[in-house]
C-alpha atoms as a PDB file:
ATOM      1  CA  UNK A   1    -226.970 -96.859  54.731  1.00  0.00           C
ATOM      2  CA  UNK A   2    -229.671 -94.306  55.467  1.00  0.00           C
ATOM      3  CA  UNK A   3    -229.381 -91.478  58.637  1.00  0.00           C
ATOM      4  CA  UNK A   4    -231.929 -93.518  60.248  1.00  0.00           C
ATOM      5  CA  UNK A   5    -230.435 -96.511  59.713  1.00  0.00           C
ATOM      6  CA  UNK A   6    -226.665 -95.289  61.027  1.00  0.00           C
ATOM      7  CA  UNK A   7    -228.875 -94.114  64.080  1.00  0.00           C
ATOM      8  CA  UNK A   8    -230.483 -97.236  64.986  1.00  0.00           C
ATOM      9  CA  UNK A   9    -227.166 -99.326  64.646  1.00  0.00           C
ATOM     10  CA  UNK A  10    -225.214 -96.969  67.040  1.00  0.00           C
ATOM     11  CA  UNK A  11    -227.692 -97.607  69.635  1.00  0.00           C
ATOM     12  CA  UNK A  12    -227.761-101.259  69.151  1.00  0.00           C
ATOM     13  CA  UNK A  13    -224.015-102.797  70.170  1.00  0.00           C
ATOM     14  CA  UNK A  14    -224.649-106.061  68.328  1.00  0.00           C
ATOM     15  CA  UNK A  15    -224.628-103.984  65.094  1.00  0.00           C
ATOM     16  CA  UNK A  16    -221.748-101.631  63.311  1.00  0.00           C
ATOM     17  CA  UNK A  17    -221.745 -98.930  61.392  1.00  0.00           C
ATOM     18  CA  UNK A  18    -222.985-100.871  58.127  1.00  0.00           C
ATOM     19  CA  UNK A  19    -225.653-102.197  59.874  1.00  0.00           C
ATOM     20  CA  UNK A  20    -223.915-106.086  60.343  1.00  0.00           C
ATOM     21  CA  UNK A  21    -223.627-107.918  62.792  1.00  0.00           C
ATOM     22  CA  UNK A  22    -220.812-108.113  64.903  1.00  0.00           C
ATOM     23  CA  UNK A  23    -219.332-109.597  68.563  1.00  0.00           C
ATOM     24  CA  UNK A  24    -219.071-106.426  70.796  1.00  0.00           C
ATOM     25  CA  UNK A  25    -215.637-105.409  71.940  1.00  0.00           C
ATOM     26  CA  UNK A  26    -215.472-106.136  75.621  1.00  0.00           C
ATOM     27  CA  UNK A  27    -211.321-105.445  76.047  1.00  0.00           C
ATOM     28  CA  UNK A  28    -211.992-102.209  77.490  1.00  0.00           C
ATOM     29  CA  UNK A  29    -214.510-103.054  80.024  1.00  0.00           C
ATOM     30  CA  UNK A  30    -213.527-103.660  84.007  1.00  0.00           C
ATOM     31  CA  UNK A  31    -213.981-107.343  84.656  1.00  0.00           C
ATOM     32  CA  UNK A  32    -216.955-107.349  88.093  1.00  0.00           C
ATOM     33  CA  UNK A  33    -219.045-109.858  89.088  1.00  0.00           C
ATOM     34  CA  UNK A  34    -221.955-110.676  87.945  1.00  0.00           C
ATOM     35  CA  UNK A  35    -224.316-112.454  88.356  1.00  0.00           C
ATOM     36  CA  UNK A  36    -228.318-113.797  86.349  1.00  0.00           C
ATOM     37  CA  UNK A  37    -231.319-115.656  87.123  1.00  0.00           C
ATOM     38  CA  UNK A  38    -233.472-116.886  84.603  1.00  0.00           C
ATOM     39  CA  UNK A  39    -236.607-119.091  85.269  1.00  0.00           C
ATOM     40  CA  UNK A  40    -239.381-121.412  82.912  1.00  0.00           C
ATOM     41  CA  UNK A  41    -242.419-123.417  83.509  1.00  0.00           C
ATOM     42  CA  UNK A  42    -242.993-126.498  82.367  1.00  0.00           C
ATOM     43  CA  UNK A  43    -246.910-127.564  82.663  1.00  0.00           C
ATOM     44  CA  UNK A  44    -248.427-131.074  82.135  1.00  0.00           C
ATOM     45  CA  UNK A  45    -251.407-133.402  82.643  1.00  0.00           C
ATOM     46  CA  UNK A  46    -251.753-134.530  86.122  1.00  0.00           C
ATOM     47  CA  UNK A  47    -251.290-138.006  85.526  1.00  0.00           C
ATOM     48  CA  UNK A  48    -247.618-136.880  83.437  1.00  0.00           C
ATOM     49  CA  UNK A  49    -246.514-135.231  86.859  1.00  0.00           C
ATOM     50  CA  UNK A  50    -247.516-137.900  88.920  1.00  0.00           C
ATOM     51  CA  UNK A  51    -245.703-140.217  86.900  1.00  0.00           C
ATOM     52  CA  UNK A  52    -242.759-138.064  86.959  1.00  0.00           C
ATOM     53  CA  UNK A  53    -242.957-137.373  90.917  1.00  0.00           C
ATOM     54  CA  UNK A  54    -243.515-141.219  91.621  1.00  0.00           C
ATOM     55  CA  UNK A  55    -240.283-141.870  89.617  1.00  0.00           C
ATOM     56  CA  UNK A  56    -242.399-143.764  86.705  1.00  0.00           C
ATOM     57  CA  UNK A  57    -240.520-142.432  83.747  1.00  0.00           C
ATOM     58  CA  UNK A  58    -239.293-144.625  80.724  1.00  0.00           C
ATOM     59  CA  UNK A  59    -236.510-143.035  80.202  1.00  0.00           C
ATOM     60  CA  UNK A  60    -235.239-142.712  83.966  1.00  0.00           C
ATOM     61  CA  UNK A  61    -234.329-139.949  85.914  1.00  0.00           C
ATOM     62  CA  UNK A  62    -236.543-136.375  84.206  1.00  0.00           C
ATOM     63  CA  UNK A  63    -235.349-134.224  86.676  1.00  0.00           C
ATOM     64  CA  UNK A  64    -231.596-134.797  87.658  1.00  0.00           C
ATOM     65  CA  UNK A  65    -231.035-135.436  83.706  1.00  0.00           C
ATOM     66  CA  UNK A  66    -233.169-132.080  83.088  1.00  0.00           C
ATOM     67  CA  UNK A  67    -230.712-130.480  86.030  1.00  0.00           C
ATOM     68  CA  UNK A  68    -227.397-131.397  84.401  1.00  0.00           C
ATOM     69  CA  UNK A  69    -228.326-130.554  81.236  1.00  0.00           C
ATOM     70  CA  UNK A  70    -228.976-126.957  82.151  1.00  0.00           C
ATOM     71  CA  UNK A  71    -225.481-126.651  83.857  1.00  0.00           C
ATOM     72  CA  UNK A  72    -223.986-128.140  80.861  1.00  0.00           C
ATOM     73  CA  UNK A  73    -226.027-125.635  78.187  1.00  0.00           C
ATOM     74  CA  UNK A  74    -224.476-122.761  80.225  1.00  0.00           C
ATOM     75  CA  UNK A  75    -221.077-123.847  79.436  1.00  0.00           C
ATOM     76  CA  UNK A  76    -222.022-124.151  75.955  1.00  0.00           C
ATOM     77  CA  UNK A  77    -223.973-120.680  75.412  1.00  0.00           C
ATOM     78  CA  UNK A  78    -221.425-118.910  73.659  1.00  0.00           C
ATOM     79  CA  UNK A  79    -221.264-122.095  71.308  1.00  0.00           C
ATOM     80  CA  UNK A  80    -225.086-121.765  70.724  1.00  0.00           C
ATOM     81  CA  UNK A  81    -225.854-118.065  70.234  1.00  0.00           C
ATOM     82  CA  UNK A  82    -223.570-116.570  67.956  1.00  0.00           C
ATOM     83  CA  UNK A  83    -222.774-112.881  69.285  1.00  0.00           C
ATOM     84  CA  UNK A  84    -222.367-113.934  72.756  1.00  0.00           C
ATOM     85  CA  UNK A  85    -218.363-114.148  74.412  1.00  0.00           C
ATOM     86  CA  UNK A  86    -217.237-117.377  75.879  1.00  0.00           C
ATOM     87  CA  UNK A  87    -217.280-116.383  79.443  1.00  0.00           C
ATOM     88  CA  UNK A  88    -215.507-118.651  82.988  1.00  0.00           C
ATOM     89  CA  UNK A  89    -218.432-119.158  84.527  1.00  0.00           C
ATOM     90  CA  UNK A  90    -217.746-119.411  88.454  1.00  0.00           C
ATOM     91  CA  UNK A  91    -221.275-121.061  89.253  1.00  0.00           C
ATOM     92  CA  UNK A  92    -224.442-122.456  87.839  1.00  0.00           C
ATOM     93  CA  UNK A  93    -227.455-123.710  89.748  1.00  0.00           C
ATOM     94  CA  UNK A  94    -230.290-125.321  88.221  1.00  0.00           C
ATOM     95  CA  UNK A  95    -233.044-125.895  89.970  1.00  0.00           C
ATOM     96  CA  UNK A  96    -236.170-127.671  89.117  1.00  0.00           C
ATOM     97  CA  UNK A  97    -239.622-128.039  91.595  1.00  0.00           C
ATOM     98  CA  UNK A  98    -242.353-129.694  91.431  1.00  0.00           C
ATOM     99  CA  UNK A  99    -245.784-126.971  91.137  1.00  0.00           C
ATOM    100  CA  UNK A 100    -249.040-129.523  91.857  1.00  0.00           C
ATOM    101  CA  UNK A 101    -251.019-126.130  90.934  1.00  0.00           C
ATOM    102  CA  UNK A 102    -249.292-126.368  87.483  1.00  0.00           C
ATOM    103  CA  UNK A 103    -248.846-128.738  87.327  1.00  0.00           C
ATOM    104  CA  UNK A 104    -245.358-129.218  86.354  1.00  0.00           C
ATOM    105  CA  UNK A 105    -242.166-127.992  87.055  1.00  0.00           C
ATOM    106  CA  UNK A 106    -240.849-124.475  87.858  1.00  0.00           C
ATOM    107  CA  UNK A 107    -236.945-123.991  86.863  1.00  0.00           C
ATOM    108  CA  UNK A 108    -234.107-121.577  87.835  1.00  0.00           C
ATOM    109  CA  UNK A 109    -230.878-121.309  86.819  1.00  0.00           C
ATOM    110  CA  UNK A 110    -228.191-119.016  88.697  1.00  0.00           C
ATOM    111  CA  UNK A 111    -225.268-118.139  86.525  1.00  0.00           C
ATOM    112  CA  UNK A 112    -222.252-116.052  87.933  1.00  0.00           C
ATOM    113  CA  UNK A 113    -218.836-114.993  87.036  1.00  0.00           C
ATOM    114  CA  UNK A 114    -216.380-112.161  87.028  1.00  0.00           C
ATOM    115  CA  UNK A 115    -216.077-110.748  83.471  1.00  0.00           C
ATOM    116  CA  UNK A 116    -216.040-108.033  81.163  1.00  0.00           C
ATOM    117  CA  UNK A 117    -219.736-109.135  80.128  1.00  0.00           C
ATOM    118  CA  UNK A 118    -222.803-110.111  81.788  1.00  0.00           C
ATOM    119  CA  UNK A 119    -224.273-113.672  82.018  1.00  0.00           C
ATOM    120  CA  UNK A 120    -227.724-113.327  80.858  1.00  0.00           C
ATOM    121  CA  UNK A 121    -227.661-115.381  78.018  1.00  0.00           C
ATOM    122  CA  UNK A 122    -226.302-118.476  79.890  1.00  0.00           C
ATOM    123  CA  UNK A 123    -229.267-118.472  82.470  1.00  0.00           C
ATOM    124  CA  UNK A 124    -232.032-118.130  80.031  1.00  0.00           C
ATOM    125  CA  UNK A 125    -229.939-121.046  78.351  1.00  0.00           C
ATOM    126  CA  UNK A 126    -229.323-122.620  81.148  1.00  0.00           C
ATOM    127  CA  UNK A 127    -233.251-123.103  82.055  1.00  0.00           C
ATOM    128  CA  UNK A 128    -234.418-123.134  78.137  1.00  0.00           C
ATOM    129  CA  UNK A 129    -232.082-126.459  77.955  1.00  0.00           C
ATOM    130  CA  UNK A 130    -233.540-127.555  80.893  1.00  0.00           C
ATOM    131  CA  UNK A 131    -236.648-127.671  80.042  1.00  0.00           C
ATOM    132  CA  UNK A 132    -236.246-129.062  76.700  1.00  0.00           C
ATOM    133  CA  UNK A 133    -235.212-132.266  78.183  1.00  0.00           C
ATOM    134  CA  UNK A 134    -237.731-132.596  80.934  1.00  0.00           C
ATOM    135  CA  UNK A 135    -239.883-132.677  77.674  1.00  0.00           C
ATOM    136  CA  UNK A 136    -237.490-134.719  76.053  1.00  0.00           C
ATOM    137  CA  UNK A 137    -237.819-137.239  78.940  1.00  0.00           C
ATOM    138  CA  UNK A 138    -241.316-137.018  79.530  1.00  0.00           C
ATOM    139  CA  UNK A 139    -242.620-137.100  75.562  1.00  0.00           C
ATOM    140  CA  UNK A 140    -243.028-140.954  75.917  1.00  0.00           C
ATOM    141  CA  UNK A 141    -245.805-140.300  78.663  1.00  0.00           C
ATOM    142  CA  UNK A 142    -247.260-137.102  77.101  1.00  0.00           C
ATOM    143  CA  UNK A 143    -246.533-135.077  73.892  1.00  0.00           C
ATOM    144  CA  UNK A 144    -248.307-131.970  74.728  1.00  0.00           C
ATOM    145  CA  UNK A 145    -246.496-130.936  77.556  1.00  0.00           C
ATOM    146  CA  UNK A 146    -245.750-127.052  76.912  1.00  0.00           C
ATOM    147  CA  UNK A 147    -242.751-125.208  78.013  1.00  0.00           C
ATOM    148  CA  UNK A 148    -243.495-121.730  78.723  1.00  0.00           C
ATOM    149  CA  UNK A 149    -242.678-118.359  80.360  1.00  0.00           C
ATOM    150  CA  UNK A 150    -238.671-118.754  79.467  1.00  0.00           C
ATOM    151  CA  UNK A 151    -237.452-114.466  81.276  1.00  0.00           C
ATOM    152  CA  UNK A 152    -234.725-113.215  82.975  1.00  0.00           C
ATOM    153  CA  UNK A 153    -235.495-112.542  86.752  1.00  0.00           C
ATOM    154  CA  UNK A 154    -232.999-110.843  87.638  1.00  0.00           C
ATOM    155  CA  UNK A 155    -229.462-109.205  86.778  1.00  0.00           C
ATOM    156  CA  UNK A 156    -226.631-107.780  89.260  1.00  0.00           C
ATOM    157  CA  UNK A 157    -223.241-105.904  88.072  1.00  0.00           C
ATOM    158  CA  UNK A 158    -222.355-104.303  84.933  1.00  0.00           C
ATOM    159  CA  UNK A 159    -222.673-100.859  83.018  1.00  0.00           C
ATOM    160  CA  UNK A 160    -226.470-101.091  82.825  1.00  0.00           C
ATOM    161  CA  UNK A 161    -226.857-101.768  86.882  1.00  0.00           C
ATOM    162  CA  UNK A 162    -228.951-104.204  88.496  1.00  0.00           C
ATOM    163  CA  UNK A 163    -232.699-105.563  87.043  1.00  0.00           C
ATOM    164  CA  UNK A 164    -235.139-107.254  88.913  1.00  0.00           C
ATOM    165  CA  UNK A 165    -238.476-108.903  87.418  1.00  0.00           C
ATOM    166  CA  UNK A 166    -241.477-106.539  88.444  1.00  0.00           C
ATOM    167  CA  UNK A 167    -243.381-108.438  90.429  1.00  0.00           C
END
């Protein structure tokens, strides 16, 4: 492994000394709480939302199904993405509204829970899993809905501090 190399990985935690991937040791860090909000857009023809909104679905219920599917996603995260730690997760929220101007839907997840490590990754998995199966429910009435604008809005607790969205 080069200097350069050895440099980079020490400054990335997801990496050792080889340059490999590894699962960062958490066992010496306080457990706080923390907390993540994550957020996505999903946009669609006018007629799609209306269809949605009037309850006109095929397949049923888009948005509680699209809901519950988040919450369960953030349960499974550290099943999903291989580095992350399988955390107790205290709460999840998922919230999806309706945006006419979209149109579409805008969804939020809130993910908390005192840990060692912060719970990022199960919000932005949370809302990505979300809005997979809005589209997932909706594809019978339109195929190019577009799922967009998946970011992390804001952080609270750990070693890095607090983050907030500009904006």
């Amino acid at each position: 492994m080069t200097q350069e190399n050895s440099e980079i990985s020490a400054n990335l935690s997801h990496l050792d000394n080889q340059g490999q991937a590894q699962m960062v040791d958490v066992s010496g860090k306080a457990s706080t709480v923390r907390q993540a909000v994550a957020a996505a857009r999903v946009r669609m023809l006018p007629e799609t939302f209306a269809a949605i909104q009037a309850g006109n679905s095929p397949k049923g219920d888009v948005l509680g199904t699209a809901r519950v599917a988040g919450i369960m996603a953030a349960k499974q995260t550290a099943s999903l993405i291989p580095l992350c730690h399988p955390l107790p997760l205290q709460k999840i929220e998922v919230q999806v509204r309706a945006d006419a101007e979209l149109p579409g839907y805008q969804i939020e997840a809130t993910v908390k829970t005192k840990a060692e490590t912060g719970v990022e990754m199960e919000a932005l998995t949370a809302v990505s899993v979300a809005a997979l199966t809005l589209y997932d429910m909706a594809k019978a009435l339109e195929k190019s809905i577009q799922i967009e604008s998946i970011r992390l809005v804001s952080k609270t607790g750990g070693k890095s501090g607090d983050y907030s969205q500009p904006g």
